[in-house]
PDB file of N, CA and C in Angstrom:
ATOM      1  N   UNK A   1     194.536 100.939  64.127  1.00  0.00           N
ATOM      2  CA  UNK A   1     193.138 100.805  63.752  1.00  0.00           C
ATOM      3  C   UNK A   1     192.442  99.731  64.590  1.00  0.00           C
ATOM      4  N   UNK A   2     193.324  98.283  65.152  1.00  0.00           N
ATOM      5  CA  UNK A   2     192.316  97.421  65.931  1.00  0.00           C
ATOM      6  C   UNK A   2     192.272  97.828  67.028  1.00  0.00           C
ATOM      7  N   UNK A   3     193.276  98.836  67.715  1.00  0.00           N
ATOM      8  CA  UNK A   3     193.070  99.538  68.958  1.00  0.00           C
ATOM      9  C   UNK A   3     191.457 100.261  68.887  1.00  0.00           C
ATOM     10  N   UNK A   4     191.498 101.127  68.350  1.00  0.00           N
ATOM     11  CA  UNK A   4     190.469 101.909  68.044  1.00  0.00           C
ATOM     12  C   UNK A   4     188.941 100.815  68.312  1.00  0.00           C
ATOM     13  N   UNK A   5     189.391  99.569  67.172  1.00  0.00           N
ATOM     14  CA  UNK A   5     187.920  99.316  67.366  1.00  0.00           C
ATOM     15  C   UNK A   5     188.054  98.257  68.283  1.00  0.00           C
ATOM     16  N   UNK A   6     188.599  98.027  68.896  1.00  0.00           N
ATOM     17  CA  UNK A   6     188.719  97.224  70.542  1.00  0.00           C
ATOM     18  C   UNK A   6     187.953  97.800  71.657  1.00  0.00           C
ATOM     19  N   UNK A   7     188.420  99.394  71.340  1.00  0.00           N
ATOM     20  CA  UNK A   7     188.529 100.130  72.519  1.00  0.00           C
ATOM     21  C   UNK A   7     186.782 100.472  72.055  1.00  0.00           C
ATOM     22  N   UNK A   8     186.353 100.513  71.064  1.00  0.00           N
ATOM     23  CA  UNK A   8     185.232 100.241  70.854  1.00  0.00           C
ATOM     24  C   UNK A   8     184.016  99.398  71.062  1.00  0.00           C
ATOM     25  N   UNK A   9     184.614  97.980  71.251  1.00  0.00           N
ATOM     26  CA  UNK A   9     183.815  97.445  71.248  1.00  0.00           C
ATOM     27  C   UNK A   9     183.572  97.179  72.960  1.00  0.00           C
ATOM     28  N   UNK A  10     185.015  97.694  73.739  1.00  0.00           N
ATOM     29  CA  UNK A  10     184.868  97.826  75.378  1.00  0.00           C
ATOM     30  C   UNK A  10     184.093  99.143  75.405  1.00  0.00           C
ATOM     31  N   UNK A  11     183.593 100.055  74.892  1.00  0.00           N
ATOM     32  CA  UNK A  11     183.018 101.120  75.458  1.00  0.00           C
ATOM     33  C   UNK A  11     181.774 100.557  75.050  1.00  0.00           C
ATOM     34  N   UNK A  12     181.017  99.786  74.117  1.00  0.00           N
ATOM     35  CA  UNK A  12     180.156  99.711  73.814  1.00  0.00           C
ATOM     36  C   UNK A  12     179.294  98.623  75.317  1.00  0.00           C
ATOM     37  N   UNK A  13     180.376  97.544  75.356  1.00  0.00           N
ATOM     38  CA  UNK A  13     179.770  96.977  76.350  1.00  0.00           C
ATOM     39  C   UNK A  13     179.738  97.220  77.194  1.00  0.00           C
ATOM     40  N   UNK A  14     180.641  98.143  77.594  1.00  0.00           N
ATOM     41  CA  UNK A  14     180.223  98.677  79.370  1.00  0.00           C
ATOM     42  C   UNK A  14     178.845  99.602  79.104  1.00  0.00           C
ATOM     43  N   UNK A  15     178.800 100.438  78.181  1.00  0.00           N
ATOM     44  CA  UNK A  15     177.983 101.082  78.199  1.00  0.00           C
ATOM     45  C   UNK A  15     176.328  99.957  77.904  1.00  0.00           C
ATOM     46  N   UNK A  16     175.892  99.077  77.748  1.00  0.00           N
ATOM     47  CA  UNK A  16     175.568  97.892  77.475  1.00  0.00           C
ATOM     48  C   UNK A  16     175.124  97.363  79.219  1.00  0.00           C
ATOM     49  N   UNK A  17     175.810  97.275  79.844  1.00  0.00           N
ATOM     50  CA  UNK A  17     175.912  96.602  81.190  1.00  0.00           C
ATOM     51  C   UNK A  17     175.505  97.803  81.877  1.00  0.00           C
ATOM     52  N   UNK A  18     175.906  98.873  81.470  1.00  0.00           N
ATOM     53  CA  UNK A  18     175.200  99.782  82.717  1.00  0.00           C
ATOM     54  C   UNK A  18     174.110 100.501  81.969  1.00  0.00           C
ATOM     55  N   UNK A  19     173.467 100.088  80.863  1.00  0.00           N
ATOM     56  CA  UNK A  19     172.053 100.202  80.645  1.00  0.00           C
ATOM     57  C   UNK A  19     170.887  99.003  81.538  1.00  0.00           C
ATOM     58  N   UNK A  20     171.950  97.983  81.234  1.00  0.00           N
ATOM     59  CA  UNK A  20     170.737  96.488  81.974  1.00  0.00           C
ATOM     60  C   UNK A  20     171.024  97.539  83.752  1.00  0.00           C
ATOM     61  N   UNK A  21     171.777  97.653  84.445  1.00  0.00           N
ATOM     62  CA  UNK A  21     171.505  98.128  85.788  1.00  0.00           C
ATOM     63  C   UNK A  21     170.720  98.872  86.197  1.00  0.00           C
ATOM     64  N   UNK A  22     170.353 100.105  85.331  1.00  0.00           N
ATOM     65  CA  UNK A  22     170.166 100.957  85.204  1.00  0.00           C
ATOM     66  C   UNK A  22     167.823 100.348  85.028  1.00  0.00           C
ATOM     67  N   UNK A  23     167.950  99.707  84.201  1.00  0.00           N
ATOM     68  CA  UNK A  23     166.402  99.039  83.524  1.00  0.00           C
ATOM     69  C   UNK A  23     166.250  98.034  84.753  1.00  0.00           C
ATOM     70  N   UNK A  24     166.981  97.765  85.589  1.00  0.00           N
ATOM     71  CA  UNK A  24     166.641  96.962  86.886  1.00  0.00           C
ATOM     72  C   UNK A  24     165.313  97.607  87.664  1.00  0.00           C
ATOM     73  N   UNK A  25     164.090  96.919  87.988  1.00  0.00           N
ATOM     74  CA  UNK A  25     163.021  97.344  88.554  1.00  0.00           C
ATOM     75  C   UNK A  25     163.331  97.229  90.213  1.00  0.00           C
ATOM     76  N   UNK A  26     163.585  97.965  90.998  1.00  0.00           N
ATOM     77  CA  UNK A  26     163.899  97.992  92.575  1.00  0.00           C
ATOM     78  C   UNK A  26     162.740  97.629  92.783  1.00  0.00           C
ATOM     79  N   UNK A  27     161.118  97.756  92.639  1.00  0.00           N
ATOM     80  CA  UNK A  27     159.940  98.154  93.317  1.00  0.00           C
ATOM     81  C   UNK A  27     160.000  96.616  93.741  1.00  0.00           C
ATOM     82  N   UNK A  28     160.149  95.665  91.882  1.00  0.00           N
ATOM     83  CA  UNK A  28     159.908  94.181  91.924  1.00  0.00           C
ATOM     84  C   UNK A  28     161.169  94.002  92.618  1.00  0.00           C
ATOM     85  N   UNK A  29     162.179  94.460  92.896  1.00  0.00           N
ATOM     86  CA  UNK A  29     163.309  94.248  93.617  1.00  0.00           C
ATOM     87  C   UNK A  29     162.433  93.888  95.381  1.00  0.00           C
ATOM     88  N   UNK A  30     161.927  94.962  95.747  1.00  0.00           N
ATOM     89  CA  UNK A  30     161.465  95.015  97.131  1.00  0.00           C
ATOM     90  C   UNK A  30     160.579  93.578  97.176  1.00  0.00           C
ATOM     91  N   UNK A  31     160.155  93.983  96.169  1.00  0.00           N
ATOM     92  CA  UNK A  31     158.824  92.308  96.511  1.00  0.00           C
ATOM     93  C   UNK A  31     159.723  90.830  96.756  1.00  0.00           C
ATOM     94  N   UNK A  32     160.541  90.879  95.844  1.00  0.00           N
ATOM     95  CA  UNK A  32     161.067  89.817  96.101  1.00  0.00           C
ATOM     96  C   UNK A  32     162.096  89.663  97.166  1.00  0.00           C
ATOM     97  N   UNK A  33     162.256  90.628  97.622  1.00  0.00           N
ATOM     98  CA  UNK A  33     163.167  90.735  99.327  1.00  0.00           C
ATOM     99  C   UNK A  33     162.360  90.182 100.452  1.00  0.00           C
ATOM    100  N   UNK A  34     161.245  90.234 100.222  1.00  0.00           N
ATOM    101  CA  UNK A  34     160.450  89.844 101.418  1.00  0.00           C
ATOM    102  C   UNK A  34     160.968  88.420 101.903  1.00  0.00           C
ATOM    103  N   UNK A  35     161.305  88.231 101.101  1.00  0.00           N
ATOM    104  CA  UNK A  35     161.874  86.161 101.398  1.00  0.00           C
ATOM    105  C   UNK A  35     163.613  86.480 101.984  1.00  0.00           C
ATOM    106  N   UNK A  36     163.720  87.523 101.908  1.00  0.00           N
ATOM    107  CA  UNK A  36     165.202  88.022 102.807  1.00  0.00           C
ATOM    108  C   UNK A  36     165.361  88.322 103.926  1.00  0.00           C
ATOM    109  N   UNK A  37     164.043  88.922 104.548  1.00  0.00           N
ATOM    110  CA  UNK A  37     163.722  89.560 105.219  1.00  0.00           C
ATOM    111  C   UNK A  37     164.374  88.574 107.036  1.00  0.00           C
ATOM    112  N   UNK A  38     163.663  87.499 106.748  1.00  0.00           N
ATOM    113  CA  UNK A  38     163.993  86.814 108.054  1.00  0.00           C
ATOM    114  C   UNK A  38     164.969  86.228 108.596  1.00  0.00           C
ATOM    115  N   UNK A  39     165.923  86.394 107.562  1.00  0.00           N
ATOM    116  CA  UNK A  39     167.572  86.166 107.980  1.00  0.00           C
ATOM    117  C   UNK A  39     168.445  87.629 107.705  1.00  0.00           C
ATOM    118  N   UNK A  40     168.264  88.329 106.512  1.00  0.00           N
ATOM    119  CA  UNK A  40     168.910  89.569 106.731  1.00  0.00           C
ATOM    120  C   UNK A  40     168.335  90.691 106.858  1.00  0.00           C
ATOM    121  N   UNK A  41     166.971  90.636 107.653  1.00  0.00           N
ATOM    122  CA  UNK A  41     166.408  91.947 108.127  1.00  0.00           C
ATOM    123  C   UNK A  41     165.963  92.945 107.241  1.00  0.00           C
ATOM    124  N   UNK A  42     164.591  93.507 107.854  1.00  0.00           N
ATOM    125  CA  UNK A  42     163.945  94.084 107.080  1.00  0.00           C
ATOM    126  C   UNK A  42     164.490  95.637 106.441  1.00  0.00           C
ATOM    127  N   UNK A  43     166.237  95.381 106.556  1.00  0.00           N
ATOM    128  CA  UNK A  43     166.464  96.924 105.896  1.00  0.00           C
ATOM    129  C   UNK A  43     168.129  96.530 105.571  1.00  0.00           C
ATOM    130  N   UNK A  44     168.165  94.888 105.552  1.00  0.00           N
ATOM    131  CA  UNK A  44     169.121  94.235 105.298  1.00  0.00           C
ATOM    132  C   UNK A  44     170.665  94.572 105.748  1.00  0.00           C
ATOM    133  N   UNK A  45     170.718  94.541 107.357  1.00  0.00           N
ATOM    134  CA  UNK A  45     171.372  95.099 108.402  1.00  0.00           C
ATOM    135  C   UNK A  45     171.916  93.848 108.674  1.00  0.00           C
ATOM    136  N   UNK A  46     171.155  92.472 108.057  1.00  0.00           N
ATOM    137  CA  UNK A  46     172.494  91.272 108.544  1.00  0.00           C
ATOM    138  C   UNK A  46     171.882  90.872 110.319  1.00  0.00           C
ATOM    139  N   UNK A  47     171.920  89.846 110.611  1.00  0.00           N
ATOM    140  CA  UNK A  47     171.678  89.597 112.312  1.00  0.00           C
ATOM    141  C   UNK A  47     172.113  88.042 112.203  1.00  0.00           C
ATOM    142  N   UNK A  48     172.689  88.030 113.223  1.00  0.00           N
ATOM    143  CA  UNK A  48     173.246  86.618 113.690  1.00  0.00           C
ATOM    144  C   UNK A  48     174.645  86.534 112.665  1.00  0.00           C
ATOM    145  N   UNK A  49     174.347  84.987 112.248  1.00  0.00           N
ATOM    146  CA  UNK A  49     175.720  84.787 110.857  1.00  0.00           C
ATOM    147  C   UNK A  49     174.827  85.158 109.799  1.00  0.00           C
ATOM    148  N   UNK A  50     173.923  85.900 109.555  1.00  0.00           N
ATOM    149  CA  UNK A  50     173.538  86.373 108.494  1.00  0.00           C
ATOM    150  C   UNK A  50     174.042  87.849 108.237  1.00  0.00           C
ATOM    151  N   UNK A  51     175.028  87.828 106.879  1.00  0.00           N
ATOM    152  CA  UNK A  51     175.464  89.568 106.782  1.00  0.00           C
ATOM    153  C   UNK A  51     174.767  90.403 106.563  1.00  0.00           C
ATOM    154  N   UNK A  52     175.517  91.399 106.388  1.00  0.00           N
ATOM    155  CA  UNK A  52     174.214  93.215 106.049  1.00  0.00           C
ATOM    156  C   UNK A  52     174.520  93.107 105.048  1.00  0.00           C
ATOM    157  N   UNK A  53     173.377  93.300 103.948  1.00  0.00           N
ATOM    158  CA  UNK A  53     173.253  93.271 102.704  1.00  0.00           C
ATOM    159  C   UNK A  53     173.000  94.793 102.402  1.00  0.00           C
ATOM    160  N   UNK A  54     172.866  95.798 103.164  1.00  0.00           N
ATOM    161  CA  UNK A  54     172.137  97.211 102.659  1.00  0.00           C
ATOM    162  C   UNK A  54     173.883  97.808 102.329  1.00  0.00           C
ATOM    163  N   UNK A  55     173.507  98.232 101.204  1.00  0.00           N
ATOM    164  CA  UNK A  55     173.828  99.304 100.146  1.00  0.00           C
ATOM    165  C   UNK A  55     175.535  98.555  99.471  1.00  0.00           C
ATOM    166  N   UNK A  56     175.013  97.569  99.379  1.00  0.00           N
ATOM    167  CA  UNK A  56     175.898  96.467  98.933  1.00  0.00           C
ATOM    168  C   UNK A  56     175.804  96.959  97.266  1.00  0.00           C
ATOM    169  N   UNK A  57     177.168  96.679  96.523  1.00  0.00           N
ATOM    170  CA  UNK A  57     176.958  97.574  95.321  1.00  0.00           C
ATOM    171  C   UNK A  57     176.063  96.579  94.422  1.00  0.00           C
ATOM    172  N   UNK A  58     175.058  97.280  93.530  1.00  0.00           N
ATOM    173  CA  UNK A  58     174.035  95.748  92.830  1.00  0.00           C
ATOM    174  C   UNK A  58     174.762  94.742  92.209  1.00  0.00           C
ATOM    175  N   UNK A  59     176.279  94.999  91.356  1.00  0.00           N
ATOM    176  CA  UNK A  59     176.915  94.336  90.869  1.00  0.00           C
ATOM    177  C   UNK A  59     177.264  93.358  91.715  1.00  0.00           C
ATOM    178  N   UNK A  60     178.199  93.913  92.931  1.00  0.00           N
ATOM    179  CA  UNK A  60     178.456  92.426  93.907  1.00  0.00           C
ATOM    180  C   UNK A  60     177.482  91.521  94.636  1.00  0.00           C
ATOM    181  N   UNK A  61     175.836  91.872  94.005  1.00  0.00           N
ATOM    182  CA  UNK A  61     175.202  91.324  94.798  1.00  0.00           C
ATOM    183  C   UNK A  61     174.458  90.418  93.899  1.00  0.00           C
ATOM    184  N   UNK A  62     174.571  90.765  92.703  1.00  0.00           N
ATOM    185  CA  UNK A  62     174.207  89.989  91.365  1.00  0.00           C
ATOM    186  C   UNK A  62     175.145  88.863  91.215  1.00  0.00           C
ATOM    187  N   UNK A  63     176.622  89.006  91.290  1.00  0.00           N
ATOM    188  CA  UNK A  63     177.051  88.215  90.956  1.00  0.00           C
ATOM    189  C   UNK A  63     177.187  87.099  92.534  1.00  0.00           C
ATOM    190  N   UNK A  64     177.376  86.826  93.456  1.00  0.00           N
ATOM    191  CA  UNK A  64     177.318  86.318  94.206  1.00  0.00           C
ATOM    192  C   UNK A  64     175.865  85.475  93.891  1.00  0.00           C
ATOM    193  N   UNK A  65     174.945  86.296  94.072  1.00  0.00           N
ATOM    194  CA  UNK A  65     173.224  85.138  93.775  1.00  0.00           C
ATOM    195  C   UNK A  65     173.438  84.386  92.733  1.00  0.00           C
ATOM    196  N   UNK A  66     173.961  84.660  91.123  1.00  0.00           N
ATOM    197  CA  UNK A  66     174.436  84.208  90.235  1.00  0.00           C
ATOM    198  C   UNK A  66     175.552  83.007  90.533  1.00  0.00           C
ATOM    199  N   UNK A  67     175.770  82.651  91.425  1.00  0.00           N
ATOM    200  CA  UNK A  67     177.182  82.004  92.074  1.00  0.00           C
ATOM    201  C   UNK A  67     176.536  80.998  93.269  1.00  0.00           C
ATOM    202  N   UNK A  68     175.864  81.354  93.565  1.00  0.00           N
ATOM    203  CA  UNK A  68     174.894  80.258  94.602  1.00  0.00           C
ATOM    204  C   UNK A  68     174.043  79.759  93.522  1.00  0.00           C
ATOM    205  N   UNK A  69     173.230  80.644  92.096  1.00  0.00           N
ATOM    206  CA  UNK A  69     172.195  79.955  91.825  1.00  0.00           C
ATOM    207  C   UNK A  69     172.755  78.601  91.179  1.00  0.00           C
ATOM    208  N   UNK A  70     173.878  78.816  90.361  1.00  0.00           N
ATOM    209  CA  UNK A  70     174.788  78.039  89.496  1.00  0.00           C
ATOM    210  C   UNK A  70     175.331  76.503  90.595  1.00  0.00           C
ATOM    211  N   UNK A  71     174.966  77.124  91.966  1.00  0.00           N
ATOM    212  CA  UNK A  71     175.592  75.633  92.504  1.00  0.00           C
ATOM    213  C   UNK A  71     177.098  75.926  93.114  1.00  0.00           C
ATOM    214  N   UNK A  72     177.756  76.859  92.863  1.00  0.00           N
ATOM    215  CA  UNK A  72     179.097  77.548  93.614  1.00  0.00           C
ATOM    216  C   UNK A  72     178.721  77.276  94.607  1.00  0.00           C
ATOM    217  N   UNK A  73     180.131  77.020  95.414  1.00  0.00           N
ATOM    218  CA  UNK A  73     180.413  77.275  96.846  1.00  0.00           C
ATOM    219  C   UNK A  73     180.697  78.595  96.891  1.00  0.00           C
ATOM    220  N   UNK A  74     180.304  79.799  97.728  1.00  0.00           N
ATOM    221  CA  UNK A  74     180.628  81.184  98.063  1.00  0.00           C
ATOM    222  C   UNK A  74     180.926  81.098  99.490  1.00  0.00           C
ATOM    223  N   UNK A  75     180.467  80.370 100.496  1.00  0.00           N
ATOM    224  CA  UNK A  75     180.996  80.675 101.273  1.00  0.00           C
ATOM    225  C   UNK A  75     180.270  79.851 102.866  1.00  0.00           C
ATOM    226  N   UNK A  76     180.406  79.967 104.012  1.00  0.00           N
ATOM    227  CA  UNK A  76     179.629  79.180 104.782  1.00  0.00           C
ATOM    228  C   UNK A  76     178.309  79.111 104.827  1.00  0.00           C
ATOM    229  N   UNK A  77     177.513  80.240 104.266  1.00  0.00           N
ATOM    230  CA  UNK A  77     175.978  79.624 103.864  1.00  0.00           C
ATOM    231  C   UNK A  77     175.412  79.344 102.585  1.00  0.00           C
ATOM    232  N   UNK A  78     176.905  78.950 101.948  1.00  0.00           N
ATOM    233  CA  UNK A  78     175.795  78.315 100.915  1.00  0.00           C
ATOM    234  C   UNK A  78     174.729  77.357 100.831  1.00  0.00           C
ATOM    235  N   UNK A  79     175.069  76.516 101.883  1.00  0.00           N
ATOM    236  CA  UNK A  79     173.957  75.506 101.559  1.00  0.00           C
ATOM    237  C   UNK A  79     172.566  76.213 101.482  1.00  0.00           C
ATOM    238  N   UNK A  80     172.349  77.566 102.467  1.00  0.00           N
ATOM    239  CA  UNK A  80     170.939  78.449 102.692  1.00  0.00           C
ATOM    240  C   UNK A  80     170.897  78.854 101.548  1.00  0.00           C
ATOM    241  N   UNK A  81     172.060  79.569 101.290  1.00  0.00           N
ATOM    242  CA  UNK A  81     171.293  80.420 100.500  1.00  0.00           C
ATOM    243  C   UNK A  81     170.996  79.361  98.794  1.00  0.00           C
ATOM    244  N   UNK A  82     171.618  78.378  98.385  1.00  0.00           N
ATOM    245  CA  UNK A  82     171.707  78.186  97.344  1.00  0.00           C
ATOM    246  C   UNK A  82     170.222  77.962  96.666  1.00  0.00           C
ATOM    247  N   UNK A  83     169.446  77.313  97.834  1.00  0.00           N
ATOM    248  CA  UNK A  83     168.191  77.331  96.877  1.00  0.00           C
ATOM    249  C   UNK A  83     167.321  78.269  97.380  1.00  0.00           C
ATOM    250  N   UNK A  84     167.259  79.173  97.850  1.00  0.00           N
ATOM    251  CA  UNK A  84     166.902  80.799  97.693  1.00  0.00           C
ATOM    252  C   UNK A  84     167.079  81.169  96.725  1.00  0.00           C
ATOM    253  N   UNK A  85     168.708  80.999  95.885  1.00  0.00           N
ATOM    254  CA  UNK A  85     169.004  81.382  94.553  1.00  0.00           C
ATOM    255  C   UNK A  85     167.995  80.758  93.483  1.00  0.00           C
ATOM    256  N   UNK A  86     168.126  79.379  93.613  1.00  0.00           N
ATOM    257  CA  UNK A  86     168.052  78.744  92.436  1.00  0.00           C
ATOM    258  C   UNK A  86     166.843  78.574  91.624  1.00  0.00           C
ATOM    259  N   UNK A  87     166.060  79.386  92.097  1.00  0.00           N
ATOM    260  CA  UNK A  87     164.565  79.811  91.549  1.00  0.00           C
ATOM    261  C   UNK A  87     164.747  81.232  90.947  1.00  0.00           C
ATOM    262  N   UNK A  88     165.352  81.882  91.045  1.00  0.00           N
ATOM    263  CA  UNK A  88     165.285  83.041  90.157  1.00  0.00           C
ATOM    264  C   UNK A  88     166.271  83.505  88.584  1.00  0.00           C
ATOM    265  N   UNK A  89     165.497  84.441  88.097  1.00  0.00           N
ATOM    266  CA  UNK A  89     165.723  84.216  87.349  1.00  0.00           C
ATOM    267  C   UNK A  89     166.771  85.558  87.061  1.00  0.00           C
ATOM    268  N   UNK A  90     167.706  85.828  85.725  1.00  0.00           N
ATOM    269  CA  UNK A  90     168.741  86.783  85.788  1.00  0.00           C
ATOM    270  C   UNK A  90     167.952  88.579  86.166  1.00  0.00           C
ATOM    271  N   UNK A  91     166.493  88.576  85.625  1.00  0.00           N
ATOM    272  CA  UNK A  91     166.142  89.561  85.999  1.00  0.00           C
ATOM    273  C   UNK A  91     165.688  89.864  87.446  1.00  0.00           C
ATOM    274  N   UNK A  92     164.882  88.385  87.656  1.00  0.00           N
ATOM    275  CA  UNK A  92     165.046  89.073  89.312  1.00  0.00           C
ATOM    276  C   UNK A  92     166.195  89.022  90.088  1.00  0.00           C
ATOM    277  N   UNK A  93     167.127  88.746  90.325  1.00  0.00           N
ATOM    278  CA  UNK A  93     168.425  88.739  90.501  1.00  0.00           C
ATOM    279  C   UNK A  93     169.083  90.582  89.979  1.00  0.00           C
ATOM    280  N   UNK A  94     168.612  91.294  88.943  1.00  0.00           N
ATOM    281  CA  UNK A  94     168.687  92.191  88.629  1.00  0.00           C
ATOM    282  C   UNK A  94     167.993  93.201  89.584  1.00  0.00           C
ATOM    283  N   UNK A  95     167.005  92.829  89.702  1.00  0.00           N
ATOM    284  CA  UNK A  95     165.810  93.462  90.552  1.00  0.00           C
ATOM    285  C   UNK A  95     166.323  93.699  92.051  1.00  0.00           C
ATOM    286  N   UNK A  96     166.742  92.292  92.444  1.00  0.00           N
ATOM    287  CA  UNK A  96     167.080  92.175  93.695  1.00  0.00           C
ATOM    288  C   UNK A  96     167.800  93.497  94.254  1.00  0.00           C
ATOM    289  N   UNK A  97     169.149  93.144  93.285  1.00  0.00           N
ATOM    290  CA  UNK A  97     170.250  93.794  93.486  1.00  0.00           C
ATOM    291  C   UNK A  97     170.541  95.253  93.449  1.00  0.00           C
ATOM    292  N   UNK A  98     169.722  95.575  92.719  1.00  0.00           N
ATOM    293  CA  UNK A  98     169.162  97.285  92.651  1.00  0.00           C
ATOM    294  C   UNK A  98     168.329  97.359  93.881  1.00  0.00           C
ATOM    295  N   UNK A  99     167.337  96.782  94.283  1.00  0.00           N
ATOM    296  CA  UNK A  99     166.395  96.998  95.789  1.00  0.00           C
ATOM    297  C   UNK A  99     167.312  97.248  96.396  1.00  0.00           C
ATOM    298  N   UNK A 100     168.729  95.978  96.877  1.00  0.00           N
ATOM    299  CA  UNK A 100     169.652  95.873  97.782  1.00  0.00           C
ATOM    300  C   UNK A 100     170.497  97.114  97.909  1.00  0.00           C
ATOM    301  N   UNK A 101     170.974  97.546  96.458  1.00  0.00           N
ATOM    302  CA  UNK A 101     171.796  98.745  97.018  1.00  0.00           C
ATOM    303  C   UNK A 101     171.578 100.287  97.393  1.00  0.00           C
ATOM    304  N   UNK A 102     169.963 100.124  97.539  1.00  0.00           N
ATOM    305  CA  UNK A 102     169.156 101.471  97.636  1.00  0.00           C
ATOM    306  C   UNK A 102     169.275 101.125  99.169  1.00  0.00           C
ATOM    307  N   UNK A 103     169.246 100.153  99.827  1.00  0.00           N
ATOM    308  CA  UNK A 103     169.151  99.582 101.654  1.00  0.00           C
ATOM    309  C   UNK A 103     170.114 101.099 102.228  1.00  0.00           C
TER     310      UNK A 103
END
């Protein structure tokens, strides 16, 4: 019986998490890319040491911004990107990340 409602309460939340992905606005996603634009290109193809961000899955791209905004080290640009992050908020970060994986 606690199997059952375990396995319950994991179907409930995935199903939960891929409603919020799903209610992610891409359009406000695009607007707020514009501030991306000049290090990872206007179709987010990455140039120089800046990577390609296009069709990056929204999840890995949520949680990484989530990981700079928090002050994490992720990786050699954090110092750039961290306060890029640290102004937004979990929905635009939502937003973002749906724009990003439509690239």
């Amino acid at each position: 019986m606690k199997k059952f409602a375990l396995m319950g309460v994991a179907l409930a939340a995935s199903l939960a998490m891929a409603g919020a992905a799903q209610a992610a606005d891409v359009e406000a996603g695009k607007a707020k890319f514009a501030t991306c634009i000049s290090c990872h290109g206007a179709q987010g193809q990455g140039q120089a040491i800046f990577p390609k961000l296009a069709g990056k899955p929204a999840a890995d791209t949520a949680d990484l911004l989530k990981k700079y905004r928090a002050g994490e080290t992720v990786g050699p640009n954090t110092p750039l990107m961290a306060p890029q992050a640290k102004g937004l908020s979990d929905e635009d970060i939502a937003n973002l990340a749906a724009y990003i994986e439509t690239l």
